[in-house]
N, C-alpha and C. Protein backbone atom coordinates (compact mmCIF):
# COMPACT_ATOMS: atom_id res chain seq x y z
N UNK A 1 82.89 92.88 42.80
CA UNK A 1 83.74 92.04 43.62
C UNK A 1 83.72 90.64 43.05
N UNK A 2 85.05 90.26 42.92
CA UNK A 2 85.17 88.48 42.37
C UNK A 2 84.17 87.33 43.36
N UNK A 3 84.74 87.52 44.30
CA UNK A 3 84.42 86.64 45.18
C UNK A 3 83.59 87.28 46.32
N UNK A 4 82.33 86.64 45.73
CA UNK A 4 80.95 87.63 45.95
C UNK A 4 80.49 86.71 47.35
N UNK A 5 80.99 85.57 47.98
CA UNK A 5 80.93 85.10 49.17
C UNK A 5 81.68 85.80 50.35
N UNK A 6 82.66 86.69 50.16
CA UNK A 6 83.62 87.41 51.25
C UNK A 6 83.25 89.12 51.00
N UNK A 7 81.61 89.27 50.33
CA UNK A 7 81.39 90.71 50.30
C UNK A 7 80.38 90.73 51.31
N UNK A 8 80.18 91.85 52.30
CA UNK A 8 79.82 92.02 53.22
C UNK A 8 79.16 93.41 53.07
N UNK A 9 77.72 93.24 53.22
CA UNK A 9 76.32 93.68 53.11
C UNK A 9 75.61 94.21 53.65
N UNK A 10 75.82 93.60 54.83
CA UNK A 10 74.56 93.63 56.04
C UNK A 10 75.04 95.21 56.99
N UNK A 11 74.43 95.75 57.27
CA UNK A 11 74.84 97.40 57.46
C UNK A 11 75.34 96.98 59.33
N UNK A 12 74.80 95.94 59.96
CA UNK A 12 74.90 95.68 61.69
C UNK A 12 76.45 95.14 61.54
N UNK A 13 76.91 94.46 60.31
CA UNK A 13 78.44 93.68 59.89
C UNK A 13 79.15 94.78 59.75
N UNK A 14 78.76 95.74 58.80
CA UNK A 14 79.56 96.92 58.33
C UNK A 14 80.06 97.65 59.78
N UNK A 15 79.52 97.87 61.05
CA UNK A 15 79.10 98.75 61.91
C UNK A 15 80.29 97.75 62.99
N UNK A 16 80.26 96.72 63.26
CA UNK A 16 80.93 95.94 63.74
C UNK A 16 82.63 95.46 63.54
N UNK A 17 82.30 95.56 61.90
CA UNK A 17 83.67 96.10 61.30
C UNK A 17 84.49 97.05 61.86
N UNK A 18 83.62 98.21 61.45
CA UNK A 18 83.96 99.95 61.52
C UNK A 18 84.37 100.00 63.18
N UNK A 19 83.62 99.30 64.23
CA UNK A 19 83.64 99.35 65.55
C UNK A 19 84.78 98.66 65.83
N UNK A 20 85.04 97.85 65.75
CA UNK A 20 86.26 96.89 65.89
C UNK A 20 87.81 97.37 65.62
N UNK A 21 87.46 98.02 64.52
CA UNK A 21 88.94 98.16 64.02
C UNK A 21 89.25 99.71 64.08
N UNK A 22 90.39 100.30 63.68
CA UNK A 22 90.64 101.57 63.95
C UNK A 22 91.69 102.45 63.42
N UNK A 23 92.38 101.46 61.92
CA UNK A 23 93.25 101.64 61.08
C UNK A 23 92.56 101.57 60.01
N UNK A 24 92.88 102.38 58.84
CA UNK A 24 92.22 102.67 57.63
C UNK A 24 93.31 103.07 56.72
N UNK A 25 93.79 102.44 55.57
CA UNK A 25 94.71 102.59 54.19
C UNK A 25 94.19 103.48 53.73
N UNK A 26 94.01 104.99 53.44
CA UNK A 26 93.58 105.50 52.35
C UNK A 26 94.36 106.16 51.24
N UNK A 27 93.57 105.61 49.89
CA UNK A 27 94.09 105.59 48.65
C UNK A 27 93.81 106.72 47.64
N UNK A 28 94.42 107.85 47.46
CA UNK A 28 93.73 108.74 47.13
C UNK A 28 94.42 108.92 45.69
N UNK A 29 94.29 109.92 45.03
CA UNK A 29 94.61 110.30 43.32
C UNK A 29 95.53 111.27 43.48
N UNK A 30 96.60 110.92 42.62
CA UNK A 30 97.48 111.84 42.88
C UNK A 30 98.63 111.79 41.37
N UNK A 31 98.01 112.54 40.72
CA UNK A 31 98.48 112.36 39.10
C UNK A 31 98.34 110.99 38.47
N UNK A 32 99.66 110.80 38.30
CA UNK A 32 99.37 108.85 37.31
C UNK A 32 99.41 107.87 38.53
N UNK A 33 100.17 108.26 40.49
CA UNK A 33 100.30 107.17 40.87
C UNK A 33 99.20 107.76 41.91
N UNK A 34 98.96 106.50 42.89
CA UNK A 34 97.96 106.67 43.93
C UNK A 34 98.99 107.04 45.10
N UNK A 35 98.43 107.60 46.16
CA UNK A 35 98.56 107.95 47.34
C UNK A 35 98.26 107.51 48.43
N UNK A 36 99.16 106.90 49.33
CA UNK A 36 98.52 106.02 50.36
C UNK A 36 98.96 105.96 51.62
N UNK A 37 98.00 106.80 52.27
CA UNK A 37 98.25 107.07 54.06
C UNK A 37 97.49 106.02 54.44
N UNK A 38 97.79 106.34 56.05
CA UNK A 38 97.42 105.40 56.91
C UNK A 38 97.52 106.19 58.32
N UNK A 39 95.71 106.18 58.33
CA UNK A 39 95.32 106.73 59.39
C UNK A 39 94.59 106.48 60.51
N UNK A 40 94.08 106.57 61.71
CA UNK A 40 93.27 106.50 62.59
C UNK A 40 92.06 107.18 62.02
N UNK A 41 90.64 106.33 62.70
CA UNK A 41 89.82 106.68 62.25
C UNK A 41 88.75 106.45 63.05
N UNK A 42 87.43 107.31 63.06
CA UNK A 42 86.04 107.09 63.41
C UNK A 42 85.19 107.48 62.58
N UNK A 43 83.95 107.12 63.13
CA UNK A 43 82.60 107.35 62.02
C UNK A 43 81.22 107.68 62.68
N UNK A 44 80.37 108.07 62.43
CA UNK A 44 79.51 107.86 62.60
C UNK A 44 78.24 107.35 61.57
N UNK A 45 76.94 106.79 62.48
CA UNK A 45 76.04 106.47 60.89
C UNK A 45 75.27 106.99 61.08
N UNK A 46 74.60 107.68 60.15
CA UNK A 46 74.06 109.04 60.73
C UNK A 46 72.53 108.31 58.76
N UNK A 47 71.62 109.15 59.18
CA UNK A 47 70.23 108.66 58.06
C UNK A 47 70.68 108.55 56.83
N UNK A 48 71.92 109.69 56.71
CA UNK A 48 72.10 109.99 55.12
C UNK A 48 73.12 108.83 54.63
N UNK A 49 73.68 108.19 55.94
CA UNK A 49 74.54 107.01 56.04
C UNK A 49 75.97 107.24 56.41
N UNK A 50 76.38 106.25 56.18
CA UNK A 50 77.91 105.75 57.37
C UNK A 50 79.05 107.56 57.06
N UNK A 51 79.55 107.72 58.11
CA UNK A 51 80.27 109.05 57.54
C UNK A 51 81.54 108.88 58.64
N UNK A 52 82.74 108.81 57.60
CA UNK A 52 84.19 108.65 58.48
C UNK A 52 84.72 110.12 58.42
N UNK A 53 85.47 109.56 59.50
CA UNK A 53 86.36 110.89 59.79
C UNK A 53 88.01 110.60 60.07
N UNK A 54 88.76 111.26 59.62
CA UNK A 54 90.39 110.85 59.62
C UNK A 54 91.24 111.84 60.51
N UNK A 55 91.91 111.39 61.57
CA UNK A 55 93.40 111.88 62.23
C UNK A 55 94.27 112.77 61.14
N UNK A 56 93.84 113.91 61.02
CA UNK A 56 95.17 114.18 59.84
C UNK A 56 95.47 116.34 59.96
N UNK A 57 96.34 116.59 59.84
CA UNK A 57 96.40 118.05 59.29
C UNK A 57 95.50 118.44 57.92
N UNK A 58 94.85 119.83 58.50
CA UNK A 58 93.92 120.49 57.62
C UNK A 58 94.42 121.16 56.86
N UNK A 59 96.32 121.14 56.41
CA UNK A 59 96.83 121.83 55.22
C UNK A 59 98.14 120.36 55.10
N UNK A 60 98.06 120.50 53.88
CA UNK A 60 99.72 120.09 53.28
C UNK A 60 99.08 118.80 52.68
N UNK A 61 100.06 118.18 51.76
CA UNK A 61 99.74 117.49 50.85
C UNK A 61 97.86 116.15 50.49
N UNK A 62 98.15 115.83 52.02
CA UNK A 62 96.63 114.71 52.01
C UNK A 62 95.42 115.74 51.63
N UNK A 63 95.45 116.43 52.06
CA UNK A 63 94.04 117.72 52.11
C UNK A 63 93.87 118.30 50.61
N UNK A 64 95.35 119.04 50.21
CA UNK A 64 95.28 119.39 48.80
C UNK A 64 94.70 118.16 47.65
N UNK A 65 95.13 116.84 48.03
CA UNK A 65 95.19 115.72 47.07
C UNK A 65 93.37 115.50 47.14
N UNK A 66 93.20 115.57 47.85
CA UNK A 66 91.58 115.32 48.20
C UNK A 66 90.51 116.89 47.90
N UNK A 67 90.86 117.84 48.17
CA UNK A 67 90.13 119.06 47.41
C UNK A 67 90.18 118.71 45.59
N UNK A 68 91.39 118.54 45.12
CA UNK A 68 91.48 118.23 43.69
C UNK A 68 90.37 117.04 43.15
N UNK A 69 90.50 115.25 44.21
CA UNK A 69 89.55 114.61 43.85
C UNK A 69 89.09 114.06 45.33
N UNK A 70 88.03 114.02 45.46
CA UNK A 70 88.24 113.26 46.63
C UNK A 70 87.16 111.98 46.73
N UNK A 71 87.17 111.07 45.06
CA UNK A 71 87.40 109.79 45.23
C UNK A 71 88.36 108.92 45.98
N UNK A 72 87.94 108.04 46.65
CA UNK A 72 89.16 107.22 47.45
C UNK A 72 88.87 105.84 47.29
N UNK A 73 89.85 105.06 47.96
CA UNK A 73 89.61 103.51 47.99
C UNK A 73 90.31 103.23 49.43
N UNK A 74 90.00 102.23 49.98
CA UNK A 74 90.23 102.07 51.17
C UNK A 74 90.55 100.50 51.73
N UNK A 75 91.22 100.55 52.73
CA UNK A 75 91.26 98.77 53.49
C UNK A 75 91.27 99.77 54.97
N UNK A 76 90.06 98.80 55.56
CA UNK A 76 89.89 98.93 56.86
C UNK A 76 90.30 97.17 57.46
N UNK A 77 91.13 97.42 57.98
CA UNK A 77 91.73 96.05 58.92
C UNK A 77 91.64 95.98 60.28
N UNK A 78 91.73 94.41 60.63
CA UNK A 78 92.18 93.75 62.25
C UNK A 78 92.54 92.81 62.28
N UNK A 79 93.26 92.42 63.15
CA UNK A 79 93.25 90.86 63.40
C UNK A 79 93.52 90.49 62.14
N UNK A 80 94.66 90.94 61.36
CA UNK A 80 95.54 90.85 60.25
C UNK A 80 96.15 89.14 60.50
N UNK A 81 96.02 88.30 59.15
CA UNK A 81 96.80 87.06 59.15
C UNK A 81 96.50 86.39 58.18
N UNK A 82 97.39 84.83 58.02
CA UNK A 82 97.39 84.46 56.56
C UNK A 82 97.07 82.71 56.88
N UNK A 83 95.90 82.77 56.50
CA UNK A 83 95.66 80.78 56.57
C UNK A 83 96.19 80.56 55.22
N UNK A 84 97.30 79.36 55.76
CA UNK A 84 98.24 78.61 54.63
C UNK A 84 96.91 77.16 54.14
N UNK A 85 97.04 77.24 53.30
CA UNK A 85 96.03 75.94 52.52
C UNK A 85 96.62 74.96 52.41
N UNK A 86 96.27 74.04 51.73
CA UNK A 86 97.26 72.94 51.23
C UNK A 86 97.78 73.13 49.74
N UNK A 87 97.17 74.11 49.41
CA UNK A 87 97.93 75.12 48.07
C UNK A 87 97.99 76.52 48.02
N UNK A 88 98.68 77.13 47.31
CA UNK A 88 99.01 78.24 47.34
C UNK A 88 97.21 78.76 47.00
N UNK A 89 96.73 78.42 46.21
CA UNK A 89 95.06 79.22 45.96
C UNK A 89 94.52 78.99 46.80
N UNK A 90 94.56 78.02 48.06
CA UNK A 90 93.92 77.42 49.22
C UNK A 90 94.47 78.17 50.42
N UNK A 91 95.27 79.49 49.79
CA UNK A 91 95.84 80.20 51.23
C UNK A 91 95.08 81.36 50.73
N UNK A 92 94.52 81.49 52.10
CA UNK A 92 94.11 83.75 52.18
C UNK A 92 94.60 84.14 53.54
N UNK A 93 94.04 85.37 53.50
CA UNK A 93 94.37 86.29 54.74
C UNK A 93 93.17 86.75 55.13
């Protein structure tokens, strides 16, 4: 991660995250381009650690794409928005 001040560590943050929010981007492999649903979601954290679970049908394309690889990448969001800076590099979301 670039910007190693907005990475988040602490497993009680992670949990608070995960608790809070309830939309999840997932990015899955799917020949040369990626694949990207958007689903409802829960988890539990269980010893072996954090374990999600997704809103979805157990046949047709998301399921097949994920038996083949089921590396993923993800954005879990809330309270989505954009602080304007006094420059364009001085703005995030």
């Amino acid at each position: 991660m670039r910007r190693k001040e907005k990475e988040v560590l602490d497993h009680e943050k992670i949990i608070e995250v995960l608790t809070r929010c309830s939309v999840i981007n997932l990015g899955i492999h799917n020949d040369e381009y990626p694949y990207v649903i958007t689903y409802n979601y829960g988890f539990i954290d269980t010893p072996q650690g954090l374990e999600l679970y997704f809103h979805g049908a157990s046949e047709g394309q998301t399921p097949d794409l994920l038996r083949e690889n089921n590396k993923v990448g993800f954005i879990i969001y809330n309270d989505y928005g954009v602080d304007i800076g006094q420059t364009v590099c001085g703005s995030t979301t």
